[in-house]
C-alpha atoms as a PDB file:
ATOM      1  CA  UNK A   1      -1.632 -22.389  -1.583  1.00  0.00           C
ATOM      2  CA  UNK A   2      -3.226 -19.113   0.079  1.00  0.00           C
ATOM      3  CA  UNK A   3      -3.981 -16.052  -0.817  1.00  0.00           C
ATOM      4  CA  UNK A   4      -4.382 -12.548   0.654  1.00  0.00           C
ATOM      5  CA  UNK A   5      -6.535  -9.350  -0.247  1.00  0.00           C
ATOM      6  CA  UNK A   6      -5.286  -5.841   0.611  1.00  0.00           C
ATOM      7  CA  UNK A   7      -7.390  -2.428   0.228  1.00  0.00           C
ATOM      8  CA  UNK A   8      -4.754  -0.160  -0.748  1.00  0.00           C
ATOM      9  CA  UNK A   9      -6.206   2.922  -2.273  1.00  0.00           C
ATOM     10  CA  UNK A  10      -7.935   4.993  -5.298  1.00  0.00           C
ATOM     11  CA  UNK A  11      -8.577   3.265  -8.472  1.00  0.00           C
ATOM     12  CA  UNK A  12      -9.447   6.517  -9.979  1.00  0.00           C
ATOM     13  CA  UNK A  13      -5.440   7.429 -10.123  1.00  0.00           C
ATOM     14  CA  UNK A  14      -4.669   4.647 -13.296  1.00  0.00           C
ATOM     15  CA  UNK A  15      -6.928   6.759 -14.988  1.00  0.00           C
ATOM     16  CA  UNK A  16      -4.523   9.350 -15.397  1.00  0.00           C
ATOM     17  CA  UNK A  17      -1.744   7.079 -15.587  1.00  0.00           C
ATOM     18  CA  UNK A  18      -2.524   3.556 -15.875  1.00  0.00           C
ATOM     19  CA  UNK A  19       1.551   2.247 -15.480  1.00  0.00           C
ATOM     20  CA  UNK A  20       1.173   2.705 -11.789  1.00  0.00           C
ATOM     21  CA  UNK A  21      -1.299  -0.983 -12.261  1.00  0.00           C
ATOM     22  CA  UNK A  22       2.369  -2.442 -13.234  1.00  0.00           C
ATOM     23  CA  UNK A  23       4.222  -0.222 -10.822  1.00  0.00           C
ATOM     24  CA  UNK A  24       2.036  -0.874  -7.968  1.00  0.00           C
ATOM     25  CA  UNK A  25       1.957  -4.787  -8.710  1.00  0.00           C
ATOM     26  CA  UNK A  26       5.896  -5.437  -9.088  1.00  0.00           C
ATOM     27  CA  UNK A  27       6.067  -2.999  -5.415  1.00  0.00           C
ATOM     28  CA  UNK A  28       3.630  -5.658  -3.750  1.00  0.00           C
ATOM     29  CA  UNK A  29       5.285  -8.963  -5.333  1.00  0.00           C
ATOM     30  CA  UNK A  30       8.574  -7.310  -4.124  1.00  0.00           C
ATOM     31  CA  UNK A  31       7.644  -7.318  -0.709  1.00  0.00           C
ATOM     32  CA  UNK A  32       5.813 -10.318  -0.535  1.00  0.00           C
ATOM     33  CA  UNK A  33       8.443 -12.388  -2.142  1.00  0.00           C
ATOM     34  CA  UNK A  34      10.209 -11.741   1.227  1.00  0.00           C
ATOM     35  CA  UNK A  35       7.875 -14.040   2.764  1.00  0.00           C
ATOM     36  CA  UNK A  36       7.886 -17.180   0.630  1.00  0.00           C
ATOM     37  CA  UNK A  37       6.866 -18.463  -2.695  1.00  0.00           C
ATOM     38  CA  UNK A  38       4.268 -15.332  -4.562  1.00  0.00           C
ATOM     39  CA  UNK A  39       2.591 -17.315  -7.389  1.00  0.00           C
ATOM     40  CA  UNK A  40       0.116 -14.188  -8.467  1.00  0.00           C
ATOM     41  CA  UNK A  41      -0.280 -10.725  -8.097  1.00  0.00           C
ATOM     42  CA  UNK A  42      -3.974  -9.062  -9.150  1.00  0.00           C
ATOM     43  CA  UNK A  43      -4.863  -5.729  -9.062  1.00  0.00           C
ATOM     44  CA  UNK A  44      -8.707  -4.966  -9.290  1.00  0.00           C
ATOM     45  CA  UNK A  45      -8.450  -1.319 -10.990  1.00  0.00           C
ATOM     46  CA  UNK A  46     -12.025  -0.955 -10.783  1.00  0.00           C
ATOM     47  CA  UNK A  47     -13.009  -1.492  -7.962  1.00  0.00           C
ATOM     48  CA  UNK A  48     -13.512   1.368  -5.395  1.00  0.00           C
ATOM     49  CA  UNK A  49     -11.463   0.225  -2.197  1.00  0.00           C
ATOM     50  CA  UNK A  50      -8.877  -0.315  -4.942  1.00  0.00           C
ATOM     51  CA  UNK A  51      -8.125  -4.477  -3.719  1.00  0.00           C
ATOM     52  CA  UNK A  52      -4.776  -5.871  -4.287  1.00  0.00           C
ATOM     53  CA  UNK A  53      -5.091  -9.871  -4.065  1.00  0.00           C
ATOM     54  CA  UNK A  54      -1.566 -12.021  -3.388  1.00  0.00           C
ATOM     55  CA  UNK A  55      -1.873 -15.922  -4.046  1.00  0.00           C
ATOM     56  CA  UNK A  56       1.201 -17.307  -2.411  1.00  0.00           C
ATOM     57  CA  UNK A  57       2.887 -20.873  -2.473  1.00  0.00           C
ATOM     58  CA  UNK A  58       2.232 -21.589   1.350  1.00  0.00           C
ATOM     59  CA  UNK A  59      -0.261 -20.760   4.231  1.00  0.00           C
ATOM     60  CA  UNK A  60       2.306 -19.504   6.150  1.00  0.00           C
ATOM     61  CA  UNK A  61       3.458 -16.650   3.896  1.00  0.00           C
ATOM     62  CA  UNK A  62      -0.431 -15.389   3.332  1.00  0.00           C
ATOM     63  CA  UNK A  63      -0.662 -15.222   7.513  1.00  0.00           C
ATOM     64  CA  UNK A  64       2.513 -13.226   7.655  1.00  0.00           C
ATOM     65  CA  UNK A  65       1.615 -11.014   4.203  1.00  0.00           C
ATOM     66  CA  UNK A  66      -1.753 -10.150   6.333  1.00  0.00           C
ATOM     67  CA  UNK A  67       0.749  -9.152   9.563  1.00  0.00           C
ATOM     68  CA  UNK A  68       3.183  -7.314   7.374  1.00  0.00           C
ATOM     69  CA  UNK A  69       0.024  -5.112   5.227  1.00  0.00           C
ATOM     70  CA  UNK A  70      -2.243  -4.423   8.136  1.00  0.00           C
ATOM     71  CA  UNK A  71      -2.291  -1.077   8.842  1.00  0.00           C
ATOM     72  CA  UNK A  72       0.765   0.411   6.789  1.00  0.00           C
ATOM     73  CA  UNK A  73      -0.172   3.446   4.740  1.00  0.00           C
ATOM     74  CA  UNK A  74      -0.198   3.457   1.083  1.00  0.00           C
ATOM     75  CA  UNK A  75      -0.523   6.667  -0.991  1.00  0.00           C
ATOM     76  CA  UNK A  76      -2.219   8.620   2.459  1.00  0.00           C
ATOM     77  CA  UNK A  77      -4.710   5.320   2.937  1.00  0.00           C
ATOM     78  CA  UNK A  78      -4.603   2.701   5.656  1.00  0.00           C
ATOM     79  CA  UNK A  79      -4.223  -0.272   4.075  1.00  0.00           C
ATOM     80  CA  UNK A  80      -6.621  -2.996   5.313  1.00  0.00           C
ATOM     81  CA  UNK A  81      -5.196  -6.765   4.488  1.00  0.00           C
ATOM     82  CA  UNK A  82      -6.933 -10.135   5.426  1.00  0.00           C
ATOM     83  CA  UNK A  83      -7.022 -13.609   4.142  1.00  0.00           C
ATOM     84  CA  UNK A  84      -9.123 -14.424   1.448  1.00  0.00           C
ATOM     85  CA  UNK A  85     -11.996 -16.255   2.512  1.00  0.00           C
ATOM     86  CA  UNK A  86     -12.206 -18.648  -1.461  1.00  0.00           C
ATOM     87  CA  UNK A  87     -15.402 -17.078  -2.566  1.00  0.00           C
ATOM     88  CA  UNK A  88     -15.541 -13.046  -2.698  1.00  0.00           C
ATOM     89  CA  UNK A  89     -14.562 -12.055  -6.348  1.00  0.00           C
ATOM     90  CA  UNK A  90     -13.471  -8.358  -6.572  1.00  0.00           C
ATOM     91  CA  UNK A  91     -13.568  -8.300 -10.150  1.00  0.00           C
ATOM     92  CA  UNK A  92     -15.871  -5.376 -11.646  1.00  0.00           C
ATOM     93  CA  UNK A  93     -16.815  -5.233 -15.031  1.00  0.00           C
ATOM     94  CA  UNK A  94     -16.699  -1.734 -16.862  1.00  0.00           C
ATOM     95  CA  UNK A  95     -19.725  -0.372 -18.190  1.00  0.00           C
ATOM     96  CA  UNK A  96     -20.686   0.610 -22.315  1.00  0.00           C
ATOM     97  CA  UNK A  97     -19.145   4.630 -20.998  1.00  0.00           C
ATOM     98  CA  UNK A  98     -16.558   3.777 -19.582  1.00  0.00           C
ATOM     99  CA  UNK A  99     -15.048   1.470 -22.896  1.00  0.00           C
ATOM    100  CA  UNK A 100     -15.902   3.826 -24.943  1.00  0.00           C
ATOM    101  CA  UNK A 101     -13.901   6.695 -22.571  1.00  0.00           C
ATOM    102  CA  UNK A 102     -10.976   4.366 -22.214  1.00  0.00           C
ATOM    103  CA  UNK A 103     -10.853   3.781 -26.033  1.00  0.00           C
ATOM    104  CA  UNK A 104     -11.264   7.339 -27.123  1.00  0.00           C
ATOM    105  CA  UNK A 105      -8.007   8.124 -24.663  1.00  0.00           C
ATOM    106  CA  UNK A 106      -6.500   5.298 -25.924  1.00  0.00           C
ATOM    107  CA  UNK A 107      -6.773   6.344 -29.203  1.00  0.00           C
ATOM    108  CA  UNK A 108      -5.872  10.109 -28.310  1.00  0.00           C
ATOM    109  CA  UNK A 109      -2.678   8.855 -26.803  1.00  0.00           C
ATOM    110  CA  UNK A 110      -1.754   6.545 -29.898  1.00  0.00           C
ATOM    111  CA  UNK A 111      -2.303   9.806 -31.688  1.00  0.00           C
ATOM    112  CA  UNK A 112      -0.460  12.071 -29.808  1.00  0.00           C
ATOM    113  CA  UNK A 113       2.365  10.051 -30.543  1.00  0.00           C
ATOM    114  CA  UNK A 114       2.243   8.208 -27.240  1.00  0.00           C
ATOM    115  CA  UNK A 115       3.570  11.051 -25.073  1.00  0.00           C
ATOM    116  CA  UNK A 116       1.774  11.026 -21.441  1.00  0.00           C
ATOM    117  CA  UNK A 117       0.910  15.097 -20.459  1.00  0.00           C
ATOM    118  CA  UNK A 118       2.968  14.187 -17.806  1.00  0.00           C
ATOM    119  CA  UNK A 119       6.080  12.835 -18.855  1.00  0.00           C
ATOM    120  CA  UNK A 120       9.706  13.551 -17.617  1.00  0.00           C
END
């Protein structure tokens, strides 16, 4: 199997409303189930070039994933794709701050009833 990474935007936006993470992940498998076999779909959230990485069933449907990514826009951002080279891990730990900030909004939601401000 093979695998592809894509920088595809602003992490800071599933701060304010962290269902585009699903969103965003089901739009990618979508469109790369169109080229073969898509075992995983993982979407770094914190990192800052916002990386999308697609482990597919064959070589063949990673080489045509990079073709079909490179260079479409995504939310106003280029999106660069490219194979992934088996090493590079994208995965960013959050700090002490930003727990605590994503529990205390956690736990305002939960309070709140779990309405989003910006429902429909």
């Amino acid at each position: 199997s093979s695998g592809i990474n894509a920088e595809y935007g602003d992490p800071k936006e599933f701060l304010e409303d962290a269902c585009q993470i699903t969103e965003i992940r089901d739009d990618i498998r979508e469109e790369c189930e169109k080229l073969g076999p898509t075992k995983k779909v993982i979407i770094f959230d914190r990192h800052p070039q916002g990386v999308v990485s697609v482990k597919f069933g064959t070589y063949e449907a990673a080489d045509e994933a990079v073709k079909l990514f490179q260079g479409r826009w995504f939310g106003g951002k280029q999106i660069a794709a490219a194979l992934w080279d088996g090493v590079t891990d994208y995965a960013i730990e959050e700090t002490e701050g930003e727990r605590e900030a994503r529990l205390a909004s956690w736990h305002k939601f939960i309070e709140d009833g779990g309405e989003r401000e910006n429902a429909v």
